[in-house]
Protein backbone atom coordinates (compact mmCIF):
# COMPACT_ATOMS: atom_id res chain seq x y z
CA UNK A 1 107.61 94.60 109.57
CA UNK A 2 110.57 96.92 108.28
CA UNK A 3 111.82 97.20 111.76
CA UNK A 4 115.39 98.14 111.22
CA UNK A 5 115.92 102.31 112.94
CA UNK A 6 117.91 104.75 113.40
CA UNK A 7 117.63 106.80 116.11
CA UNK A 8 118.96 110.80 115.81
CA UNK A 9 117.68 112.94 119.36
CA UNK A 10 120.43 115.38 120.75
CA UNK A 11 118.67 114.75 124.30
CA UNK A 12 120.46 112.43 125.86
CA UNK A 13 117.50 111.05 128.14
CA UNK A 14 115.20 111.37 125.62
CA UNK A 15 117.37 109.10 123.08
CA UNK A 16 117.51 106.33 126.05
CA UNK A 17 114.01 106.47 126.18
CA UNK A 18 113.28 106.61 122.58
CA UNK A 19 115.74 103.43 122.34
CA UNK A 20 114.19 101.47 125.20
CA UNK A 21 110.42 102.29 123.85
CA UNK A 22 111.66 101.41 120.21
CA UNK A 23 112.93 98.04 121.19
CA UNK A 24 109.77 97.04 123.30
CA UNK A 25 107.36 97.64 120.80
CA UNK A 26 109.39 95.00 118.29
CA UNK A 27 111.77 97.88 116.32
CA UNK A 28 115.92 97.59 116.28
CA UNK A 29 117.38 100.57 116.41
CA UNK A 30 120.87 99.49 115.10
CA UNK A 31 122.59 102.66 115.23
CA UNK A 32 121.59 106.19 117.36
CA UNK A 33 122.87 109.48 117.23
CA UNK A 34 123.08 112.99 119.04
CA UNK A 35 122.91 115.01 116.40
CA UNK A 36 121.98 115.31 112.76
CA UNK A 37 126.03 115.97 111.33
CA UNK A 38 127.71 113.14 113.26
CA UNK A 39 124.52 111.02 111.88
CA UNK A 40 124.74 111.99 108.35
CA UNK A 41 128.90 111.58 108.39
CA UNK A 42 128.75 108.02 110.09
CA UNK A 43 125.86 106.98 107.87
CA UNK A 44 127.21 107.65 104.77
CA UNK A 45 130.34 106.34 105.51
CA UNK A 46 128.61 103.10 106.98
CA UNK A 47 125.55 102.36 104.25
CA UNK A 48 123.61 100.81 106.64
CA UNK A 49 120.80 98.89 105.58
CA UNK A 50 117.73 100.59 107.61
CA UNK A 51 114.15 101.13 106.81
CA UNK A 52 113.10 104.33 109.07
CA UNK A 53 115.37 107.37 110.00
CA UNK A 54 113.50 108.82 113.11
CA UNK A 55 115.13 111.80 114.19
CA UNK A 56 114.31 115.16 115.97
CA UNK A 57 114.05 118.62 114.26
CA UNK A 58 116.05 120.99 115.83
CA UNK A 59 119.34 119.77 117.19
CA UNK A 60 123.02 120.96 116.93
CA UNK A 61 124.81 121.33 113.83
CA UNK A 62 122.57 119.58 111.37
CA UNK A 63 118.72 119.94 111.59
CA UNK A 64 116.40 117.05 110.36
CA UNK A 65 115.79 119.01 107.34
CA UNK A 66 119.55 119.70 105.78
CA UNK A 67 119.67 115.91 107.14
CA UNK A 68 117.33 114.27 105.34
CA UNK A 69 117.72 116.04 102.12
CA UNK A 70 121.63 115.13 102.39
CA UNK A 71 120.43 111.30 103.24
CA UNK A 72 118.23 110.69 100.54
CA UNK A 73 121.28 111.88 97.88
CA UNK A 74 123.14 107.97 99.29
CA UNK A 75 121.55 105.27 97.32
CA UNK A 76 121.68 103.41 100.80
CA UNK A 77 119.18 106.02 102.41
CA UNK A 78 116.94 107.30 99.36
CA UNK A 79 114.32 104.48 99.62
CA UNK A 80 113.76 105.21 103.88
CA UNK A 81 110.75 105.76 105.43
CA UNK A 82 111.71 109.39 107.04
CA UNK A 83 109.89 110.33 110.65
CA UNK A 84 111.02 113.88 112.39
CA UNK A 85 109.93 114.33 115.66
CA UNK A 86 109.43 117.99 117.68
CA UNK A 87 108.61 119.32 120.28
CA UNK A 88 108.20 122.66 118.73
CA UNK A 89 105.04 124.42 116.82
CA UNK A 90 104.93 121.41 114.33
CA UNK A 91 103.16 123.93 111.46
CA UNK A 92 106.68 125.83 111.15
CA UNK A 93 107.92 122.24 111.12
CA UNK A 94 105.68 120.79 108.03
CA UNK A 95 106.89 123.91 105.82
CA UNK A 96 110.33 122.66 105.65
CA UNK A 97 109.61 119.93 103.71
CA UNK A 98 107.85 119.66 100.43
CA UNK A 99 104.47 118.60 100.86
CA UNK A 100 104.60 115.64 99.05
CA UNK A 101 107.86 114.22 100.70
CA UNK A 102 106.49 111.39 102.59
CA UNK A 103 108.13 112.38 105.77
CA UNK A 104 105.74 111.56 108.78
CA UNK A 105 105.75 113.77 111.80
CA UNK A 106 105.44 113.19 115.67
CA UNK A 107 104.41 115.90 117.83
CA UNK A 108 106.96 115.79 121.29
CA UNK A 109 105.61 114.37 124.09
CA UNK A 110 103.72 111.68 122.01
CA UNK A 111 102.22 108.32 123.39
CA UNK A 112 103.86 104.88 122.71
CA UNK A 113 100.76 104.30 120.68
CA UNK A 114 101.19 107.30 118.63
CA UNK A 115 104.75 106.06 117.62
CA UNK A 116 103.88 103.00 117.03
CA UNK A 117 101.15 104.44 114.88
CA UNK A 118 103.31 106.97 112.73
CA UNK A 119 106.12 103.94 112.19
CA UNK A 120 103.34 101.72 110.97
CA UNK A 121 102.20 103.99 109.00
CA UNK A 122 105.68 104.88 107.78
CA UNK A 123 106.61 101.24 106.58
């Protein structure tokens, strides 16, 4: 299992829960953030070795977009598995992205078992 996360959700409940749920169902989030610019500042700076960048869409200063396109320019971060998360109408969502990007999506409120299904299916 590529277990190794980090964690970028601008709601600060949500990111406790998202942390708490991660690390139950086997998955180390070693670093989280609370929004996309701080994330992609501290990360590059840092080269962390991770395998899956789960972050929401729409937060302040850097969406998960403009993130993950400025990620996967660091060697560090170009070979991540890449899941955005929303809780808005997930169609406008999917047409940021290229459709054959690889980035897996999770509809907000989703189920343990759905995460644990996407981040499977991400590794």
């Amino acid at each position: 299992m590529n277990n190794k996360v980090v964690l970028v959700e601008d709601d600060n409940n949500l990111r406790k829960t998202f942390e708490e749920l991660l690390d139950i169902i086997g998955y180390d989030v070693v670093r989280s953030f609370e929004d996309g610019g701080t994330a992609y500042v501290d990360l590059h700076r840092e080269n962390l070795e991770v395998d899956i960048i789960l972050t929401d869409f729409f937060m302040p200063v850097m969406n998960a977009d403009e993130l993950i396109n400025s990620l996967k320019s660091i060697n560090a971060y170009r070979n991540c598995k890449y899941v955005v998360m929303t809780g808005f109408d997930i169609e406008s969502v999917y047409s940021c992205f290229p459709k054959d990007s690889g980035i897996h999506f999770l509809n907000k409120p989703f189920s343990a078992e759905e995460l644990v299904e996407v981040l499977e299916g991400a590794e």
